[in-house]
C-alpha atoms as a PDB file:
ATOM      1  CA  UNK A   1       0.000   0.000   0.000  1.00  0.00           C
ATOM      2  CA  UNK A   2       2.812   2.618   0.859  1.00  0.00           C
ATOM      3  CA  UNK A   3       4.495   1.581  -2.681  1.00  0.00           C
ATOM      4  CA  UNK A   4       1.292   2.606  -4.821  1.00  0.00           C
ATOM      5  CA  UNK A   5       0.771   5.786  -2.161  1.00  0.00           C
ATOM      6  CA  UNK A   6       4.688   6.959  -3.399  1.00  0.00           C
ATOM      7  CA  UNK A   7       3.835   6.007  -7.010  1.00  0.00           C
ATOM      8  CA  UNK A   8       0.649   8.310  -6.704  1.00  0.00           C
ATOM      9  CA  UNK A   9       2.570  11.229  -4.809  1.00  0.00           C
ATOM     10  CA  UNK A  10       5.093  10.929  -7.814  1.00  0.00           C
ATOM     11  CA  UNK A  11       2.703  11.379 -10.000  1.00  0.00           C
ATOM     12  CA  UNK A  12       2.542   8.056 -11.347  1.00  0.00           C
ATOM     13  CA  UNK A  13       0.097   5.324 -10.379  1.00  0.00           C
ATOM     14  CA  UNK A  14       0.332   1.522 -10.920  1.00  0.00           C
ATOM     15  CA  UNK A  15      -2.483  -1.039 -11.600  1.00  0.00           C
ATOM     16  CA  UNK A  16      -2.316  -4.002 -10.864  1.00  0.00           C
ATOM     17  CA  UNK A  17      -0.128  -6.914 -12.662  1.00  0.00           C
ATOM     18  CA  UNK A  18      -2.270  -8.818 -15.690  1.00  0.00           C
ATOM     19  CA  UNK A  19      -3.701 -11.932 -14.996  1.00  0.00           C
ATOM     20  CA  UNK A  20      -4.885 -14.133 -17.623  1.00  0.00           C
ATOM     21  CA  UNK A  21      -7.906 -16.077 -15.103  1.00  0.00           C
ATOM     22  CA  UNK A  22      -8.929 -11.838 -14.691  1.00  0.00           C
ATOM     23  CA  UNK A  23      -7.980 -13.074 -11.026  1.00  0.00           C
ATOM     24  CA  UNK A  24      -4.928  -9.986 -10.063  1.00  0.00           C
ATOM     25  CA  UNK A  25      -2.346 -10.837  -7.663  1.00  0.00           C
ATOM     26  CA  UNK A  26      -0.956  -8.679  -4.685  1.00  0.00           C
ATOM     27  CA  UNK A  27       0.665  -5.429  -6.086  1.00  0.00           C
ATOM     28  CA  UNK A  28       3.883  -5.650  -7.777  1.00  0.00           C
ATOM     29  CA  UNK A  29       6.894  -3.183  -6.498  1.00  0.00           C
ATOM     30  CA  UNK A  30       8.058  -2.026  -9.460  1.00  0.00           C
ATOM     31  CA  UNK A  31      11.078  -1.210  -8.308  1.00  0.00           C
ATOM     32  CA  UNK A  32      12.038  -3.836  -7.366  1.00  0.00           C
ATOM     33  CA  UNK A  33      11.245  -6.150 -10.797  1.00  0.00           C
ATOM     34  CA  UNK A  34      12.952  -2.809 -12.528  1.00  0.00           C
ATOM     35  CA  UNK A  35      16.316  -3.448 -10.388  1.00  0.00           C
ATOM     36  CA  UNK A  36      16.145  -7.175 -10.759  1.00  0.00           C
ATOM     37  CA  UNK A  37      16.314  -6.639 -14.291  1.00  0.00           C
ATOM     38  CA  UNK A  38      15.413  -8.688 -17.422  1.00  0.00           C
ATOM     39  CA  UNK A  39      12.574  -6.701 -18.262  1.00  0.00           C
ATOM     40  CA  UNK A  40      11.499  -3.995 -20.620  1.00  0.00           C
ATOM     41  CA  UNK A  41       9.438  -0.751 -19.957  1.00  0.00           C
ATOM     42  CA  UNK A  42       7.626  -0.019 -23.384  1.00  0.00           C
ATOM     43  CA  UNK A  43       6.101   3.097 -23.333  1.00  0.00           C
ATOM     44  CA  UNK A  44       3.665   4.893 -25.268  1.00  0.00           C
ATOM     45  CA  UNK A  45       4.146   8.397 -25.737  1.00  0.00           C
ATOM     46  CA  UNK A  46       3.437  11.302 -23.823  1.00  0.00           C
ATOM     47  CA  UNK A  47       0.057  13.487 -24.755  1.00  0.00           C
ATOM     48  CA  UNK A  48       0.062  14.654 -28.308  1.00  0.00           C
ATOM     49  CA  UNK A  49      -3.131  16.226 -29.337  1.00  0.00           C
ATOM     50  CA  UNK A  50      -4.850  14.651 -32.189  1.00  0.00           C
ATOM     51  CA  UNK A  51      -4.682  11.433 -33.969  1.00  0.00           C
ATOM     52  CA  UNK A  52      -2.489  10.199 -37.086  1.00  0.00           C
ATOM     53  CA  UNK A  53      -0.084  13.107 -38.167  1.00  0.00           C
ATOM     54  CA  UNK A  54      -1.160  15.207 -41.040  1.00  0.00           C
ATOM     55  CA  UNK A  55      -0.837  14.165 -44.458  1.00  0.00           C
ATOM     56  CA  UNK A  56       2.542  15.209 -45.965  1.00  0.00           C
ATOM     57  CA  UNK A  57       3.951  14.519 -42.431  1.00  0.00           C
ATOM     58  CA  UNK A  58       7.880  13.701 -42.944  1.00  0.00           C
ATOM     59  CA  UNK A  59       9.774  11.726 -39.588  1.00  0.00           C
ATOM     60  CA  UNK A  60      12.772  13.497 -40.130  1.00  0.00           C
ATOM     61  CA  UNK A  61      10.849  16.943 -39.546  1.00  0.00           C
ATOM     62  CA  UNK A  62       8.930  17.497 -36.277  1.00  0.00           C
ATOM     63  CA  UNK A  63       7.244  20.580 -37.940  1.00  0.00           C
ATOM     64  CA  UNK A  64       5.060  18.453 -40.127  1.00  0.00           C
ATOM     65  CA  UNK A  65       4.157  16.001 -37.265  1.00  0.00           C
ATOM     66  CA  UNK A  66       1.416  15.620 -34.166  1.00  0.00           C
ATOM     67  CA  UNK A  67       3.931  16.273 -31.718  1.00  0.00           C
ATOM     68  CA  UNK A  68       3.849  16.536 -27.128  1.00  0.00           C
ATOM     69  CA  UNK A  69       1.783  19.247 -25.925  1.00  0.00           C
ATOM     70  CA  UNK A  70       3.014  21.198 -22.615  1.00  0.00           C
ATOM     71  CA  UNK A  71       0.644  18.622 -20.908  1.00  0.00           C
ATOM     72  CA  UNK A  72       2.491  15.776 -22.466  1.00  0.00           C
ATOM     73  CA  UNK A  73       6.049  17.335 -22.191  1.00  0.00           C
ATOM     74  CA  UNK A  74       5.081  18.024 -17.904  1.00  0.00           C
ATOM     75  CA  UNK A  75       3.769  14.008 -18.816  1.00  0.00           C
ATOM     76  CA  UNK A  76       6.972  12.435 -19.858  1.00  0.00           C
ATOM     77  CA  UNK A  77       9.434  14.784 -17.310  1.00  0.00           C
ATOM     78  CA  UNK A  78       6.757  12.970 -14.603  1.00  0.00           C
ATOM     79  CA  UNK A  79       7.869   9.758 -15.581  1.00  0.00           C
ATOM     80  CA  UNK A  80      11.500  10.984 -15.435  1.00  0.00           C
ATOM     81  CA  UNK A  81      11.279  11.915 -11.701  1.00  0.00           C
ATOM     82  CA  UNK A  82       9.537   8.977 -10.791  1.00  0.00           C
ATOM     83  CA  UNK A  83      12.651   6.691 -12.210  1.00  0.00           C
ATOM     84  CA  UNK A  84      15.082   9.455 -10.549  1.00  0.00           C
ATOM     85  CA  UNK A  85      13.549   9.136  -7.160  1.00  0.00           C
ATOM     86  CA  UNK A  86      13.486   5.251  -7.143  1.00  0.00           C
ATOM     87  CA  UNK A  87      16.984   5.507  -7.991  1.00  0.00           C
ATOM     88  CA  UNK A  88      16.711   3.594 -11.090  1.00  0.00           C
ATOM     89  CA  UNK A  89      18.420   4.203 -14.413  1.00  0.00           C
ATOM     90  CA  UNK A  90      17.781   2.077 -17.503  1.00  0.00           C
ATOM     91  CA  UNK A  91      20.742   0.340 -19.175  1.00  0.00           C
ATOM     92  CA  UNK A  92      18.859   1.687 -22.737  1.00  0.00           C
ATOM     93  CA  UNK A  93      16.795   3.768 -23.822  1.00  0.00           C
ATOM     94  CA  UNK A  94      15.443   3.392 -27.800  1.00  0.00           C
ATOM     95  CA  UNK A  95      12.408   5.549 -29.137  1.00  0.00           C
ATOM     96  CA  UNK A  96      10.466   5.776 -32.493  1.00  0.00           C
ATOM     97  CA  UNK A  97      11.992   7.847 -34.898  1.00  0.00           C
ATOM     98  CA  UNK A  98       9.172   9.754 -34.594  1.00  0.00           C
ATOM     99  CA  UNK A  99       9.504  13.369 -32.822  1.00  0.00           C
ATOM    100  CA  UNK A 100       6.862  12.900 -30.009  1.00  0.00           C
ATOM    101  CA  UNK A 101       8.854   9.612 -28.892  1.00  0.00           C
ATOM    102  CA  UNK A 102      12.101  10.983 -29.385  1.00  0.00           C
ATOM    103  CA  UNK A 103      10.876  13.764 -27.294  1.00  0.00           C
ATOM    104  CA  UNK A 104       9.336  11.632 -24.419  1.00  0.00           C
ATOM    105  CA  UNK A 105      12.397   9.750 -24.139  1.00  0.00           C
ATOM    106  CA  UNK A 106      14.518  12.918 -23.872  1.00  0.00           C
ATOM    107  CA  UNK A 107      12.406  14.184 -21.411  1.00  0.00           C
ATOM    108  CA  UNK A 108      12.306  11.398 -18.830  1.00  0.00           C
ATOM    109  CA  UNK A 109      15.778  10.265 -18.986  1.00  0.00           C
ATOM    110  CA  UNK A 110      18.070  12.649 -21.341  1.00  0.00           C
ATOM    111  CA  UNK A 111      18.745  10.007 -23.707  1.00  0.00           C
ATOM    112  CA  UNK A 112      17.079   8.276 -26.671  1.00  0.00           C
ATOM    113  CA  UNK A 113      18.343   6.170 -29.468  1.00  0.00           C
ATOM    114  CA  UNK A 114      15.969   6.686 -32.483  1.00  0.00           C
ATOM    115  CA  UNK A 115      15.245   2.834 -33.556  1.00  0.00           C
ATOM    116  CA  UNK A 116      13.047   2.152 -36.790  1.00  0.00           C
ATOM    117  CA  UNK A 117      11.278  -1.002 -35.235  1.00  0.00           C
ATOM    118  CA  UNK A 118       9.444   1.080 -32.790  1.00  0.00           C
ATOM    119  CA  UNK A 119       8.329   2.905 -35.393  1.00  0.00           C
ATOM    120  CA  UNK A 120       4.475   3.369 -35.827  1.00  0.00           C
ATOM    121  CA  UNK A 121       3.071   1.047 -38.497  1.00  0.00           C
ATOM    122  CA  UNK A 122       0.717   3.807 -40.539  1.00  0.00           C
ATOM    123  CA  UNK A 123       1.557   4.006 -44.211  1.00  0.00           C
ATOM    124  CA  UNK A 124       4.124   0.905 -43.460  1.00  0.00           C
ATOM    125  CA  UNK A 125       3.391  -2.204 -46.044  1.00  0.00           C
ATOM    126  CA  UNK A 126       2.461  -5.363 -43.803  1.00  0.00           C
ATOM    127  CA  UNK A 127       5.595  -7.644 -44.267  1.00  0.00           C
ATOM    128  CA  UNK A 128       7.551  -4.534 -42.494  1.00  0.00           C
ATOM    129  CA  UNK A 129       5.211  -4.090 -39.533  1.00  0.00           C
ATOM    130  CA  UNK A 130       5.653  -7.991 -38.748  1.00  0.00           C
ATOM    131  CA  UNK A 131       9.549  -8.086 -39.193  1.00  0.00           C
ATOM    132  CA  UNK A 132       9.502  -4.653 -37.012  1.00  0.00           C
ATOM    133  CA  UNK A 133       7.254  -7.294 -34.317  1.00  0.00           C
ATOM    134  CA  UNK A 134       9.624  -9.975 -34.832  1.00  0.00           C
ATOM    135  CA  UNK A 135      12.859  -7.519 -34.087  1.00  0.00           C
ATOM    136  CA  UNK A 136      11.110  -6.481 -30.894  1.00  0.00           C
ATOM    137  CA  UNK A 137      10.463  -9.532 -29.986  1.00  0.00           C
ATOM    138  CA  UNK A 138      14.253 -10.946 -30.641  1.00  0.00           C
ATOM    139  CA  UNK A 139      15.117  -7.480 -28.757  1.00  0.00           C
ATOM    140  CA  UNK A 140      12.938  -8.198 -25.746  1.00  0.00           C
ATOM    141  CA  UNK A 141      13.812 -11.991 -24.944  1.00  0.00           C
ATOM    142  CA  UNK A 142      17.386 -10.421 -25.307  1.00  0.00           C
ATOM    143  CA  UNK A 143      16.862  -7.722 -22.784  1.00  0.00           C
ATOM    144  CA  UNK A 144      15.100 -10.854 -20.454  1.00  0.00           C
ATOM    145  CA  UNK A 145      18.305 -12.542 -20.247  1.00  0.00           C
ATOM    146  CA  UNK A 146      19.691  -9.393 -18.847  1.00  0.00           C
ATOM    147  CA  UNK A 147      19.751  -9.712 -14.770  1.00  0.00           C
ATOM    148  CA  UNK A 148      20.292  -6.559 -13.393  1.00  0.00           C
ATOM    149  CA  UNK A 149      19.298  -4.203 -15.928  1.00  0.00           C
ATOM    150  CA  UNK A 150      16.422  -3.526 -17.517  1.00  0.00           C
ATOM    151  CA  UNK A 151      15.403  -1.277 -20.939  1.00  0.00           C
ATOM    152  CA  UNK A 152      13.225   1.555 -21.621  1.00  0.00           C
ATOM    153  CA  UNK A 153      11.249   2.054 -25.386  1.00  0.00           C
ATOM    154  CA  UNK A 154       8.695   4.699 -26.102  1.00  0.00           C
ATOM    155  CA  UNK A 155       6.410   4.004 -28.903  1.00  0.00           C
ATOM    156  CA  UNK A 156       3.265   4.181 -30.527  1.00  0.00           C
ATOM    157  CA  UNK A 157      -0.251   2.690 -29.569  1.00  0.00           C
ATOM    158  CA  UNK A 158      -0.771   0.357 -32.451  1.00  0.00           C
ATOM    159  CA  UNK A 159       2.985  -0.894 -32.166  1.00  0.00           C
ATOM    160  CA  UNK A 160       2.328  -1.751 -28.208  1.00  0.00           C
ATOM    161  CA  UNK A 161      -1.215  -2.872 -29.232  1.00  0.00           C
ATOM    162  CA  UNK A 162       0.299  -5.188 -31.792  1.00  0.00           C
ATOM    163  CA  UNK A 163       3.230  -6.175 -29.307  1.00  0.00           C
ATOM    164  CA  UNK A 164       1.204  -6.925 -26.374  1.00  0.00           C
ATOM    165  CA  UNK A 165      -2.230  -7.151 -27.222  1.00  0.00           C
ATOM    166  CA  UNK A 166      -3.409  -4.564 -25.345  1.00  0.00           C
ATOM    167  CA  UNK A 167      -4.669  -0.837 -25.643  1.00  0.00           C
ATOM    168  CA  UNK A 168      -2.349   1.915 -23.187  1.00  0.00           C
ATOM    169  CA  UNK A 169      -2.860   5.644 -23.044  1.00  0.00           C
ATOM    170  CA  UNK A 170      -0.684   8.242 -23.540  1.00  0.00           C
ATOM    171  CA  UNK A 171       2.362   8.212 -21.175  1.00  0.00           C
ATOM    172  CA  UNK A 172       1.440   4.432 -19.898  1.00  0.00           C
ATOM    173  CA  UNK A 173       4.357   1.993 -19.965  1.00  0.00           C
ATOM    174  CA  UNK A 174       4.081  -1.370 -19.788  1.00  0.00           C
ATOM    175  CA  UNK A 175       6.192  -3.771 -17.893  1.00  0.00           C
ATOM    176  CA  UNK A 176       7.062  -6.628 -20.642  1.00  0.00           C
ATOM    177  CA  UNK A 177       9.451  -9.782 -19.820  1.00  0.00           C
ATOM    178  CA  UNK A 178       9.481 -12.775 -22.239  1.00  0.00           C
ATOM    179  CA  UNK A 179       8.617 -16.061 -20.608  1.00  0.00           C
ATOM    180  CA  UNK A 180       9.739 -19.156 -22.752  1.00  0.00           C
ATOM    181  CA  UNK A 181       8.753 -17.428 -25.771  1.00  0.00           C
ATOM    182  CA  UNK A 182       5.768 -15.862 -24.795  1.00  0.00           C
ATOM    183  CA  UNK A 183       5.743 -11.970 -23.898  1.00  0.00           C
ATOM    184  CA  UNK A 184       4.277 -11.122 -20.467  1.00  0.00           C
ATOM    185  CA  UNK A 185       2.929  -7.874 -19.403  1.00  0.00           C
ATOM    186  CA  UNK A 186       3.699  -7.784 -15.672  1.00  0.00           C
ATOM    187  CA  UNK A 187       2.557  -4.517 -14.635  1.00  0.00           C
ATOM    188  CA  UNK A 188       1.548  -1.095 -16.047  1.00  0.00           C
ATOM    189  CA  UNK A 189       2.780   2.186 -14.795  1.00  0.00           C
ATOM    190  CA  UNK A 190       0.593   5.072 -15.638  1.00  0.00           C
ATOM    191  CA  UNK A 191       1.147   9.070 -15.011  1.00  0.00           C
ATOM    192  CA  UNK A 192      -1.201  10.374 -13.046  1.00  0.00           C
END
């Protein structure tokens, strides 16, 4: 109870972990599965007014995209402190190419490594949205073998959607380990 009370005070509140039965567990500390490592935190974006980016819209210019408004910049430097005050640091953090990813990252933890494969999927021909899924996937059961670290991506709603098969709001990460092959969301962490 004190864990989600700090998580709430830090502006950041988590739900609790996914069960398959609908049956949810005791709370997870976050924290705690973040510093055991072999997991990855896949974010969606912080709050970017709108939906789709115009038409015309080019990734390598954030003038002709939907990009963070002040609410979504405040958003991602929210998720920042939280990390900062838990003492926690990622061992990597890779973003969209995409401005308002790029920008989330660099806003909660000064760093982000533009990576295609987080890319969102709109205007992207089929066979290149599943070998993007497949990379991810190859990328998290790599990061699970990792003890002691874990990874942070910011993406896009239909790439987590795809990923995970689940919907997430702006700003909402979710916890993701692979487990024998299979991809398990263990917990959600949501700004508040």
């Amino acid at each position: 109870m004190v864990q989600r009370r700090q998580l709430i005070q830090a502006g950041l509140a988590a739900a609790l972990p996914l069960a398959s039965s609908g049956v949810h567990a005791a709370e997870p500390d976050l924290a705690t599965l973040l510093r055991q490592g072999g997991v990855v935190v896949a974010f969606r974006h912080a709050l970017a007014p709108g939906t789709f980016d115009p038409p015309g819209f080019r990734v390598e210019d954030c003038r002709t995209q939907r990009n963070l408004s002040e609410d979504g910049r405040e958003q991602a430097r929210a998720i920042g402190r939280w990390f900062q005050a838990q003492g926690l640091q990622p061992a990597r953090v890779r973003a969209s190419p995409w401005c308002r990813c790029l920008d989330t990252a660099r806003l909660a933890f000064n760093q982000a490594e533009a990576w295609p494969a987080l890319g969102s999927p709109r205007g992207a021909v089929e066979t290149t949205n599943a070998a993007h899924l497949r990379e991810l996937r190859t990328a998290l059961a790599a990061a699970t073998q990792q003890r002691g670290r874990f990874e942070v991506w910011v993406t896009h709603m239909f790439v987590l959607s795809a990923l995970a098969d689940t919907g997430t709001d702006s700003g909402e990460g979710l916890l993701l380990r692979a487990d024998g092959g299979a991809l398990r969301v263990l917990a959600r962490l949501r700004v508040a």
